[in-house]
C-alpha atoms as a PDB file:
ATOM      1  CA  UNK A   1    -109.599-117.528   4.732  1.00  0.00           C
ATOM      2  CA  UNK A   2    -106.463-119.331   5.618  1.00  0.00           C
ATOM      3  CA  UNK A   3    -103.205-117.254   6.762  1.00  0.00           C
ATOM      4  CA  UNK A   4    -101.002-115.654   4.130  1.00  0.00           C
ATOM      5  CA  UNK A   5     -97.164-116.698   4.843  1.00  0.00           C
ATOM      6  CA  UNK A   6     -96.803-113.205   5.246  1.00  0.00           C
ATOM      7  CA  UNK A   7     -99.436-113.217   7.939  1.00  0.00           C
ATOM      8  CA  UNK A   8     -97.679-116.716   9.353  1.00  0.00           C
ATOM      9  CA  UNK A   9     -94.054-114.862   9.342  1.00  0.00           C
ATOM     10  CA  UNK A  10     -95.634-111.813  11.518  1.00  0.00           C
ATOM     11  CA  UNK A  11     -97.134-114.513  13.790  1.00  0.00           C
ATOM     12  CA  UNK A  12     -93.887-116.088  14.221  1.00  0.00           C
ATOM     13  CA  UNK A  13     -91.857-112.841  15.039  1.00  0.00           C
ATOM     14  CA  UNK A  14     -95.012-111.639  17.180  1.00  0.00           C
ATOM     15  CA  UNK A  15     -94.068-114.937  19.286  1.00  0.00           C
ATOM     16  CA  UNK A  16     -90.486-114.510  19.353  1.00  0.00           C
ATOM     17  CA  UNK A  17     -90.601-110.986  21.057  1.00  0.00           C
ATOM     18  CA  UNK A  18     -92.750-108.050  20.262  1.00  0.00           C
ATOM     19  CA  UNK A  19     -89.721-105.616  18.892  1.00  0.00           C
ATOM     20  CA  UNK A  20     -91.328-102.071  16.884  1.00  0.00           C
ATOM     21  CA  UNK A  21     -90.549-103.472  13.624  1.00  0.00           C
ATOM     22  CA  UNK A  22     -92.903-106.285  13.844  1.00  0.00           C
ATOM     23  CA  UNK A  23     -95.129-104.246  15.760  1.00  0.00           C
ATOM     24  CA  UNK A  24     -95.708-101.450  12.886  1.00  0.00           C
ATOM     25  CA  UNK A  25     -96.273-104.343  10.973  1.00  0.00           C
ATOM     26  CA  UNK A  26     -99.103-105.885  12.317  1.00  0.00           C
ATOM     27  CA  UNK A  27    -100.738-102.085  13.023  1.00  0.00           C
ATOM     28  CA  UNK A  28     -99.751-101.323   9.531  1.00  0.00           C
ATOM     29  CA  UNK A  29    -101.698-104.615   7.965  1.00  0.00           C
ATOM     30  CA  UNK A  30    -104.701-104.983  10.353  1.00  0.00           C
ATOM     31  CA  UNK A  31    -105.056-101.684  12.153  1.00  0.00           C
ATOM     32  CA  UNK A  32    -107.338-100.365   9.393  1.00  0.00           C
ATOM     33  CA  UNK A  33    -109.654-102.821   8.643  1.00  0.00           C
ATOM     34  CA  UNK A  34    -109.876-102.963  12.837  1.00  0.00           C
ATOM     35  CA  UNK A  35    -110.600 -99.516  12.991  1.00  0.00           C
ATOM     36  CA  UNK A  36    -113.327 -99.543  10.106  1.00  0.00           C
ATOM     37  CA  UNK A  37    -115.294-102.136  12.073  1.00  0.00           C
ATOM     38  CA  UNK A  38    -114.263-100.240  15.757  1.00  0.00           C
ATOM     39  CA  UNK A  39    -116.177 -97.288  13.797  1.00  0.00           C
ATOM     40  CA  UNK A  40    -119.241 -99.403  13.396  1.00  0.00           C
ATOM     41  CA  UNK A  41    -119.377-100.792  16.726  1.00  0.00           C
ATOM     42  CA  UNK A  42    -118.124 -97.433  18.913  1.00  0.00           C
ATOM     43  CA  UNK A  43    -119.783 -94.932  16.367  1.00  0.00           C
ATOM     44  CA  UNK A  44    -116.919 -91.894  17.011  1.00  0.00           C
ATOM     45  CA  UNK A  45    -113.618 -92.243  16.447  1.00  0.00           C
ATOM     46  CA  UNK A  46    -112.366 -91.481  19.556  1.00  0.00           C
ATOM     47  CA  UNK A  47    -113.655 -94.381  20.877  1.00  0.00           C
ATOM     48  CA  UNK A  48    -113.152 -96.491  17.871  1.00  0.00           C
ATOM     49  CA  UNK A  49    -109.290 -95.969  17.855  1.00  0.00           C
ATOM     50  CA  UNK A  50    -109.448 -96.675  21.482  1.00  0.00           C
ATOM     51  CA  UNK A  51    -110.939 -99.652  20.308  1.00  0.00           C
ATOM     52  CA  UNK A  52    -108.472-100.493  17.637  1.00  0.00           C
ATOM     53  CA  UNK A  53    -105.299 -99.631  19.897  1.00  0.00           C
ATOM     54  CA  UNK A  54    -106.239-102.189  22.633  1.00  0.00           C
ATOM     55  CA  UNK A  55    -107.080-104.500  20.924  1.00  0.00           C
ATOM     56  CA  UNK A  56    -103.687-104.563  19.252  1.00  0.00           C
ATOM     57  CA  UNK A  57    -102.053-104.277  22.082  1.00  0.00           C
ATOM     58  CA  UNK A  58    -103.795-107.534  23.731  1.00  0.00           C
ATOM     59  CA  UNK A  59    -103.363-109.504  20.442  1.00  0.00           C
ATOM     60  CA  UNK A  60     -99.583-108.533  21.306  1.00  0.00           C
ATOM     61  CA  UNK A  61     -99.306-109.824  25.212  1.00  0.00           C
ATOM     62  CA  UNK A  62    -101.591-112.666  24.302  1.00  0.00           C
ATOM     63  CA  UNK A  63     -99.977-113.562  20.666  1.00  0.00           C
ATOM     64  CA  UNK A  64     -98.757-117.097  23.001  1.00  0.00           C
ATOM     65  CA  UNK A  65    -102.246-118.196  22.918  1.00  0.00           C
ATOM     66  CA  UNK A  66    -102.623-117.834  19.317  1.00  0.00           C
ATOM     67  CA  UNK A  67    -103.684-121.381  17.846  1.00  0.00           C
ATOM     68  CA  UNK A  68    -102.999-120.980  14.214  1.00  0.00           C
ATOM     69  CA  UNK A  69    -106.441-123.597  13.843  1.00  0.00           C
ATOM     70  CA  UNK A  70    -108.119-120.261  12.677  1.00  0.00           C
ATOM     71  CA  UNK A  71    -107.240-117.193  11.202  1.00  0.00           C
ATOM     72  CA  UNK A  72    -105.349-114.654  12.199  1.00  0.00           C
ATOM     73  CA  UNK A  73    -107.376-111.600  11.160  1.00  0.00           C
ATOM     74  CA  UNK A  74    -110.482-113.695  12.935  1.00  0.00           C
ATOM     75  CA  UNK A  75    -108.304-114.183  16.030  1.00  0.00           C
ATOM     76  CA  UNK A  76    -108.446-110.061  16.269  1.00  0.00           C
ATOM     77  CA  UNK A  77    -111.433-109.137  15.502  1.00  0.00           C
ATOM     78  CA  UNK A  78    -112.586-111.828  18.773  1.00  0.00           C
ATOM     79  CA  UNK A  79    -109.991-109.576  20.755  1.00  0.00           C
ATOM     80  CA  UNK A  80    -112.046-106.890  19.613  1.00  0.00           C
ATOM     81  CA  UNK A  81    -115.451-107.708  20.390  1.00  0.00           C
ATOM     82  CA  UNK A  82    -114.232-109.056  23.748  1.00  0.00           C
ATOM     83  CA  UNK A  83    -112.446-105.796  23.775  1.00  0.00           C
ATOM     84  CA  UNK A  84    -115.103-103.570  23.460  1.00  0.00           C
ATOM     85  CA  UNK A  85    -117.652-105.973  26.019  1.00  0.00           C
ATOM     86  CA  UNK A  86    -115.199-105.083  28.496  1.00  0.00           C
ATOM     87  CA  UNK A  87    -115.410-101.419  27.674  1.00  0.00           C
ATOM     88  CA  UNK A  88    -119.133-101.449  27.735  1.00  0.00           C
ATOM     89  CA  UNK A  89    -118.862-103.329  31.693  1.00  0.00           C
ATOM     90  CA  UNK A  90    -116.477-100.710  33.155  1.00  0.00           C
ATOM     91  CA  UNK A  91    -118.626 -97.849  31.464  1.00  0.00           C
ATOM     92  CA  UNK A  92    -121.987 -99.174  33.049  1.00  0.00           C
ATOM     93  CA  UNK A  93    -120.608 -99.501  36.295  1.00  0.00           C
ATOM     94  CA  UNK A  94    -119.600 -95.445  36.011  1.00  0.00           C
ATOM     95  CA  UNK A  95    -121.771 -92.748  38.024  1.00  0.00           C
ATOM     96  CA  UNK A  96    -123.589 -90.682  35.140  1.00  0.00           C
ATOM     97  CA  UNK A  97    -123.186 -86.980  35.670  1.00  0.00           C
ATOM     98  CA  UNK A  98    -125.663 -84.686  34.547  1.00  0.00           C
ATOM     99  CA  UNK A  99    -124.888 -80.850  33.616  1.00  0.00           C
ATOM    100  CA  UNK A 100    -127.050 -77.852  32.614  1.00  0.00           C
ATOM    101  CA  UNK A 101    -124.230 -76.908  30.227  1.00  0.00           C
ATOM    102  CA  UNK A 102    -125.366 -77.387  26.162  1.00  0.00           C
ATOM    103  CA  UNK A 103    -122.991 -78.033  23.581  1.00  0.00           C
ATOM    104  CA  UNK A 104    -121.922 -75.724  20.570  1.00  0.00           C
ATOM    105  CA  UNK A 105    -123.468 -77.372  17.589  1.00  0.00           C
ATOM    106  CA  UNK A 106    -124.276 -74.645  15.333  1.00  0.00           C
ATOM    107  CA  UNK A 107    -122.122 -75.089  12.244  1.00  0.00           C
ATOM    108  CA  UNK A 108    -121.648 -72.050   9.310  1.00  0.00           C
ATOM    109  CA  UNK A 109    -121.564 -73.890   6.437  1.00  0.00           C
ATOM    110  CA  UNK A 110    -123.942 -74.045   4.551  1.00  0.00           C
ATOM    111  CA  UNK A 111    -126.524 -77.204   3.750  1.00  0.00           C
ATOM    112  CA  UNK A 112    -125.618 -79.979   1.631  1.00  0.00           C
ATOM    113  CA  UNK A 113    -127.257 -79.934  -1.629  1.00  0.00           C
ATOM    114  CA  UNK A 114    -130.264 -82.722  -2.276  1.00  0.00           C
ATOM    115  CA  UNK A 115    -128.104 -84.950  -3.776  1.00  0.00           C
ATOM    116  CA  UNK A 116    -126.611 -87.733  -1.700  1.00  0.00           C
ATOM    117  CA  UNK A 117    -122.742 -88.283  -2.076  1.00  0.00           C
ATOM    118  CA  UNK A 118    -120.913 -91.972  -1.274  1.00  0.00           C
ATOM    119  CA  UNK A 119    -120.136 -90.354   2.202  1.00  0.00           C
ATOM    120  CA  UNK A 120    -123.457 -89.735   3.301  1.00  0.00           C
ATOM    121  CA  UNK A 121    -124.995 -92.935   2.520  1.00  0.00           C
ATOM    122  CA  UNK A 122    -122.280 -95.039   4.268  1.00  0.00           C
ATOM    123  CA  UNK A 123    -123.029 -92.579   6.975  1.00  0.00           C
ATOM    124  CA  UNK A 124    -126.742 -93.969   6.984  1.00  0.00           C
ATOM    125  CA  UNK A 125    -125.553 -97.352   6.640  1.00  0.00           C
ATOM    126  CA  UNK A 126    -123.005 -97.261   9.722  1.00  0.00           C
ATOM    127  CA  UNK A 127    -125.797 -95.360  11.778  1.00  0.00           C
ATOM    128  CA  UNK A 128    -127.744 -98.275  10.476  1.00  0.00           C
ATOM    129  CA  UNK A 129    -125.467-101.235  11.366  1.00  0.00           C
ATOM    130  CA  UNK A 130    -124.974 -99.780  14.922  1.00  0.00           C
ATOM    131  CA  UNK A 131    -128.378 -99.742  15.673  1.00  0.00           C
ATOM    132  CA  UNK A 132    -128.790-103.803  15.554  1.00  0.00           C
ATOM    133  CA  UNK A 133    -128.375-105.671  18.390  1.00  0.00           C
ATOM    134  CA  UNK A 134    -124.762-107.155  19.442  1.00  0.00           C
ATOM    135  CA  UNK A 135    -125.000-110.187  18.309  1.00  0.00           C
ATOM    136  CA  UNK A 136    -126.485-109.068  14.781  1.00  0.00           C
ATOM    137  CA  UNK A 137    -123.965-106.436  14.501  1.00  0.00           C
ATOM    138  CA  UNK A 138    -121.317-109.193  15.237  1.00  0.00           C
ATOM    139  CA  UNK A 139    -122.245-110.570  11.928  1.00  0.00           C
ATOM    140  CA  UNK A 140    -122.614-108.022   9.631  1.00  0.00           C
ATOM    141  CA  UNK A 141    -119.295-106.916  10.962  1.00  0.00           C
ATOM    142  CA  UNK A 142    -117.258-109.951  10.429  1.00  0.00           C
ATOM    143  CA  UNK A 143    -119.407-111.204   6.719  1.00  0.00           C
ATOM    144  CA  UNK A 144    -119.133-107.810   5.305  1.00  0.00           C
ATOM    145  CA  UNK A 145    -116.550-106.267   6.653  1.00  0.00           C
ATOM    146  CA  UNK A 146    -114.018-108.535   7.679  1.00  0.00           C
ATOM    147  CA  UNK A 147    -114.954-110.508   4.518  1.00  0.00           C
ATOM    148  CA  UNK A 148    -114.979-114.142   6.296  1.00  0.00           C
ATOM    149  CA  UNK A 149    -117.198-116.468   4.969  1.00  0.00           C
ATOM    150  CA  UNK A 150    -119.925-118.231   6.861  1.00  0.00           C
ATOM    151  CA  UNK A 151    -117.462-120.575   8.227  1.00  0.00           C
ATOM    152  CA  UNK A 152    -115.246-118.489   9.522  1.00  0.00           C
ATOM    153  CA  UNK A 153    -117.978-116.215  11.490  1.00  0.00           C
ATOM    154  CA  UNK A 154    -119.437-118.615  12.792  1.00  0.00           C
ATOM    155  CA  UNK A 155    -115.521-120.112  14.451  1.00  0.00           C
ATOM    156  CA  UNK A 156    -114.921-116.429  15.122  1.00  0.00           C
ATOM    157  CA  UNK A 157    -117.976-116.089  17.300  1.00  0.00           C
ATOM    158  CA  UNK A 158    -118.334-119.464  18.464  1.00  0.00           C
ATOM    159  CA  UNK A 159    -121.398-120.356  17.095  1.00  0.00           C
ATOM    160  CA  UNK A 160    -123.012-122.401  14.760  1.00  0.00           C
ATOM    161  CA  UNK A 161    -122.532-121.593  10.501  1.00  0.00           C
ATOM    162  CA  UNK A 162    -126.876-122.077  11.138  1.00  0.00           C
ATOM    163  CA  UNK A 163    -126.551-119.481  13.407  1.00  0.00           C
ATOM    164  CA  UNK A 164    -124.588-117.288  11.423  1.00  0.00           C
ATOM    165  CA  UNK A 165    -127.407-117.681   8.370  1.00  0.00           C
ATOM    166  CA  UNK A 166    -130.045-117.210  10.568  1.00  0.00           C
ATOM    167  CA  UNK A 167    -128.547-113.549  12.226  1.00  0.00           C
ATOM    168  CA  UNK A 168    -127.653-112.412   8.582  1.00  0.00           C
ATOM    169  CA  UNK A 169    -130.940-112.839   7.437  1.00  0.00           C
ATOM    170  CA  UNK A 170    -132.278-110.520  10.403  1.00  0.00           C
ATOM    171  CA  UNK A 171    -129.884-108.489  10.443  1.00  0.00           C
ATOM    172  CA  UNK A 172    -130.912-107.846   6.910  1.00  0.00           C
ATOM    173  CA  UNK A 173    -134.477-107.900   7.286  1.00  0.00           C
ATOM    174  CA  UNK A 174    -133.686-105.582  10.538  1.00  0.00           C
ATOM    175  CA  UNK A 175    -131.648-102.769   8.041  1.00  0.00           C
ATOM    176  CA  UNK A 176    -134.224-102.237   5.063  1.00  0.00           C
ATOM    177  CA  UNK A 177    -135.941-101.208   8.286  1.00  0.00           C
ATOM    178  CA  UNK A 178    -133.449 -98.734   9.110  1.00  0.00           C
ATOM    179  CA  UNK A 179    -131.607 -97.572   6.464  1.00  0.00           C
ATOM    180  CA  UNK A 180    -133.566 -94.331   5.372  1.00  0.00           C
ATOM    181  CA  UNK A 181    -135.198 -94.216   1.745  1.00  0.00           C
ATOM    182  CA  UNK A 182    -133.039 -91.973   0.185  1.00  0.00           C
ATOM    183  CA  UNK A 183    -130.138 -94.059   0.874  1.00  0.00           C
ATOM    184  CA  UNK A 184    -131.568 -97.203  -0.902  1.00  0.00           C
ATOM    185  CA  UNK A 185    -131.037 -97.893  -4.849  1.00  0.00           C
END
């Protein structure tokens, strides 16, 4: 998926100097589909805007080192991967504190009828995808929902297009597994 001239035109004023213009831009065109795939790695959206916001904000200080080899939107989503490994390596290193205090859960309404709505079952499916392993998520992630072919994934991720193939198809395998009966067709 080669850059739009659109895309090529934010680069360019990205490299010039980051002014709020071409900032909202580039939140305004990739902060979405970022945050969709921050949701499936972080699983809240706390996090996942977190996520989506620093990444942004990298891709902005480091928009110098930008090769315009690949694309773009595949140049992000590495930020955010790299991103969110970063996250995971200050997190682990943090004390865990325990507490004998339970959190308010109960909800009033009432329960959701027996059919399944579009909402739940991409609920099962993102519960699904963040289940897999890193490197299988990576995949899924970028195929599916970034939309980059085989190619691309595998430049993205710096790994073979074999590679890719081969993850996919456990990934796959790995999420009839997972995904819940009721949610399959």
């Amino acid at each position: 998926m080669k850059s739009s001239s659109a895309t090529k035109e934010l680069v360019r004023r990205l490299k010039e100097g980051d002014d709020d213009e071409t900032v909202r831009l580039l939140v305004e065109r990739f902060g979405p589909r970022l945050l969709s795939a921050a949701m499936l790695i972080c699983g809240n959206a706390t996090d996942a805007q977190d996520l989506m916001i620093e990444t942004l904000q990298r891709a902005v200080r480091k928009i110098s080192t930008f090769q315009e080899k690949a694309s773009f939107f595949s140049w992000l989503y590495k930020i955010l991967f790299n991103q969110n490994r970063m996250a995971w390596r200050k997190r682990s290193k943090l004390p865990l504190i325990f507490t004998d205090e339970v959190p308010d859960v109960a909800s009033d309404e009432p329960l959701a009828g027996s059919r399944l709505d579009s909402t739940e079952v991409a609920d099962g499916l993102e519960k699904a995808i963040r289940q897999l392993s890193e490197p299988l998520r990576a995949v899924v992630l970028l195929r599916y929902y970034g939309e980059m072919n085989i190619e691309e994934v595998a430049k993205t991720l710096n790994i073979s297009p074999g590679t890719v193939k081969s993850r996919l198809f456990s990934a796959t395998r790995k999420l009839r597994e997972l995904v819940p009966t009721e949610f399959k067709p």
